[in-house]
C-alpha atoms as a PDB file:
ATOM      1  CA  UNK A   1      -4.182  18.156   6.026  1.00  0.00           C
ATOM      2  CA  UNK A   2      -0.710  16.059   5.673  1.00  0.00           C
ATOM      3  CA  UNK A   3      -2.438  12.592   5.290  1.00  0.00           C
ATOM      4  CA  UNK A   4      -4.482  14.407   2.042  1.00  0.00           C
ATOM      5  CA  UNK A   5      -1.152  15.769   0.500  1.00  0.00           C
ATOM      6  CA  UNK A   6       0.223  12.410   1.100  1.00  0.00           C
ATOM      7  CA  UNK A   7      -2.942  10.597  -0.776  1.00  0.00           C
ATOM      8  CA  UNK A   8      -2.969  13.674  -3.629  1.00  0.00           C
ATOM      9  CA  UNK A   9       0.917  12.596  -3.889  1.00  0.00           C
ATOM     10  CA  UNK A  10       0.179   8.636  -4.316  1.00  0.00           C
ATOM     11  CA  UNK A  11      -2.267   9.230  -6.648  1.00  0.00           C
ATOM     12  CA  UNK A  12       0.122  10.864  -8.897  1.00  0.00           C
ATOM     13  CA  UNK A  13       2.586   8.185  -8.840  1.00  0.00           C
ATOM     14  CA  UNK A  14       4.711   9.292  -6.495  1.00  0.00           C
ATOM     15  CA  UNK A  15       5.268   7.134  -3.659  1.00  0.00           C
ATOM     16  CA  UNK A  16       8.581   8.347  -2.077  1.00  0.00           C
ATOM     17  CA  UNK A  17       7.455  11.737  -2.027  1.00  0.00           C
ATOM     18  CA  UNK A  18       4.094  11.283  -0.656  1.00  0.00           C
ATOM     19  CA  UNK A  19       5.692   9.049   2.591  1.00  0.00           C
ATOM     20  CA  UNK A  20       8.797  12.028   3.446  1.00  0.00           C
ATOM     21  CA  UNK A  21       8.108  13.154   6.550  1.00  0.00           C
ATOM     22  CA  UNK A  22       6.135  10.024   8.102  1.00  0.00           C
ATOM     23  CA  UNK A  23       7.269   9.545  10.954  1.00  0.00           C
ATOM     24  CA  UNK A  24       8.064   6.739  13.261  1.00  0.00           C
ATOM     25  CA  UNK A  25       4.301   6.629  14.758  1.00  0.00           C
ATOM     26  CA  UNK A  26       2.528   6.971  11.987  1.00  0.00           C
ATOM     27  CA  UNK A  27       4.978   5.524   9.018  1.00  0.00           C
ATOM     28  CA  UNK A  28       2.542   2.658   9.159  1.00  0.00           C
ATOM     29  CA  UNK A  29      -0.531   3.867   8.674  1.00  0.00           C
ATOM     30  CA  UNK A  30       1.114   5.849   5.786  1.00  0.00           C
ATOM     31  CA  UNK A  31       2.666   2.882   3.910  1.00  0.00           C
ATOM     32  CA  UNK A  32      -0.399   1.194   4.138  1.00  0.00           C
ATOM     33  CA  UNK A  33      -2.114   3.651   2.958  1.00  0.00           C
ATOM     34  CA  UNK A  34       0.025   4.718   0.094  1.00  0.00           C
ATOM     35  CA  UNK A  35       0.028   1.279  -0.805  1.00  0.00           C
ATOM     36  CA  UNK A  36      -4.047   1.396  -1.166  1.00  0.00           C
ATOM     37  CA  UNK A  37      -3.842   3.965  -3.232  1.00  0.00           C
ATOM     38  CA  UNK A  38      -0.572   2.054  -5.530  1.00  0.00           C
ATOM     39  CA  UNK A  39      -3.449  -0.500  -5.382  1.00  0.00           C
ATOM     40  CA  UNK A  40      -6.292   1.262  -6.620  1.00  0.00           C
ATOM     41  CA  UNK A  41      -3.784   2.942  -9.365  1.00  0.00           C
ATOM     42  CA  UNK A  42      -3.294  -0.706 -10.350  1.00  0.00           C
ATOM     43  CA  UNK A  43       0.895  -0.802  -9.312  1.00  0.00           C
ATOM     44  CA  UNK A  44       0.363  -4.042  -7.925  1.00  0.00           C
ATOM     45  CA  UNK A  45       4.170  -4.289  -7.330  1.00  0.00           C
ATOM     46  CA  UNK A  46       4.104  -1.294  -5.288  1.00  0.00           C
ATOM     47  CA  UNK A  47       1.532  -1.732  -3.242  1.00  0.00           C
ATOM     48  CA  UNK A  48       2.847  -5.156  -2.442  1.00  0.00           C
ATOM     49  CA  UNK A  49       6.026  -3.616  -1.065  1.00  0.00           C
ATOM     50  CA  UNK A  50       4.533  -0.958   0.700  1.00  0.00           C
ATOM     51  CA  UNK A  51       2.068  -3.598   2.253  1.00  0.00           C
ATOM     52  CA  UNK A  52       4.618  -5.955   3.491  1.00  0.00           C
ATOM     53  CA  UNK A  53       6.852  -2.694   4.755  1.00  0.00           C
ATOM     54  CA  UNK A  54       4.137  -1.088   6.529  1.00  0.00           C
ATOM     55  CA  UNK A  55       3.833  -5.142   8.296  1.00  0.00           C
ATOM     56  CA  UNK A  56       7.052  -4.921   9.102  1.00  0.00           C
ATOM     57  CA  UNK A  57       7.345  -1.398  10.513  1.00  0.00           C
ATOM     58  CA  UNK A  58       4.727  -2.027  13.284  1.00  0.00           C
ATOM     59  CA  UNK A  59       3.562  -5.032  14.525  1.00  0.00           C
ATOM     60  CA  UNK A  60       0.055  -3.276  15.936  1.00  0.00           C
ATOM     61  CA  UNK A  61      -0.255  -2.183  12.080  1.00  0.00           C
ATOM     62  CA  UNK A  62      -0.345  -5.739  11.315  1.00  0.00           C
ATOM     63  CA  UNK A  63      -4.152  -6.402  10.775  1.00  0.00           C
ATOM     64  CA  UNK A  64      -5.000  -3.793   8.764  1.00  0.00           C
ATOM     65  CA  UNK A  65      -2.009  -4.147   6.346  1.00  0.00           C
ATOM     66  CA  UNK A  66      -2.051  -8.160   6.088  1.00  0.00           C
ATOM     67  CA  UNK A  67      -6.091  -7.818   5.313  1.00  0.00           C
ATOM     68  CA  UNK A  68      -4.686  -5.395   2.520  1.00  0.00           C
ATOM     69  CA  UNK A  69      -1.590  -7.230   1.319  1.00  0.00           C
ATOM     70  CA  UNK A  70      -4.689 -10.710   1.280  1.00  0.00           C
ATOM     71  CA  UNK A  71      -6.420  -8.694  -0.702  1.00  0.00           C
ATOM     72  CA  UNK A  72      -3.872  -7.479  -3.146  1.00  0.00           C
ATOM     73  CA  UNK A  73      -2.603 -11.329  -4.012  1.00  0.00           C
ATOM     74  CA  UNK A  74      -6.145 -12.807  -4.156  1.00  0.00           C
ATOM     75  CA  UNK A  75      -6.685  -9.844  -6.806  1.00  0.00           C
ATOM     76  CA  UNK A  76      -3.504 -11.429  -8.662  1.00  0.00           C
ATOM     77  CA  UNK A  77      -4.678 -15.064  -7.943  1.00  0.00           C
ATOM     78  CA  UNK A  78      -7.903 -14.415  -9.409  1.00  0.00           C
ATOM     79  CA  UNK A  79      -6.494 -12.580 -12.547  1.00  0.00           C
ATOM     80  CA  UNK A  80      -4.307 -15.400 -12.872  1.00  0.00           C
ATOM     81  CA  UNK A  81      -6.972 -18.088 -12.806  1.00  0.00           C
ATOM     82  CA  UNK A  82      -8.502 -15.625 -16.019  1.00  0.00           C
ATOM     83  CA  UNK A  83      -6.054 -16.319 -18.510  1.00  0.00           C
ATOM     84  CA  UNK A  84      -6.432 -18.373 -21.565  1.00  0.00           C
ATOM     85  CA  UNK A  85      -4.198 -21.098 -21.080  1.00  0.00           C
END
């Protein structure tokens, strides 16, 4: 029920409020996952911070964040690459 209040939360922007009360064992999983939603909102900058703290926060959390944070800057890399120049 939490994690769904926490997603409802990201979706509407707010970030901060949608991670209070994660706690030690699971503040991973719930940066990582309210930086997927940042993501899918298109807040690229926040979802690259979240990433990169939810990496940081638990080394076990690692994969599953880094596979995300990939993700994120080959999304930027490839709108990059679009631009007229």
């Amino acid at each position: 029920m939490m994690e769904n209040l926490r997603l409802a939360l990201a979706w509407d922007g707010e970030y901060a409020l949608a991670l209070a009360g994660a706690e030690d064992g699971g503040l991973a999983r719930a940066l990582n996952n309210v930086g997927y939603v940042a993501l899918l909102r298109g807040d690229q900058d926040n979802a690259e911070s979240l990433f990169l703290r939810a990496i940081e926060t638990d080394p076990a959390f690692n994969t599953i964040a880094a596979r995300n944070f990939s993700y994120l800057r080959s999304l930027r890399e490839s709108k990059g690459a679009l631009r007229p120049r």
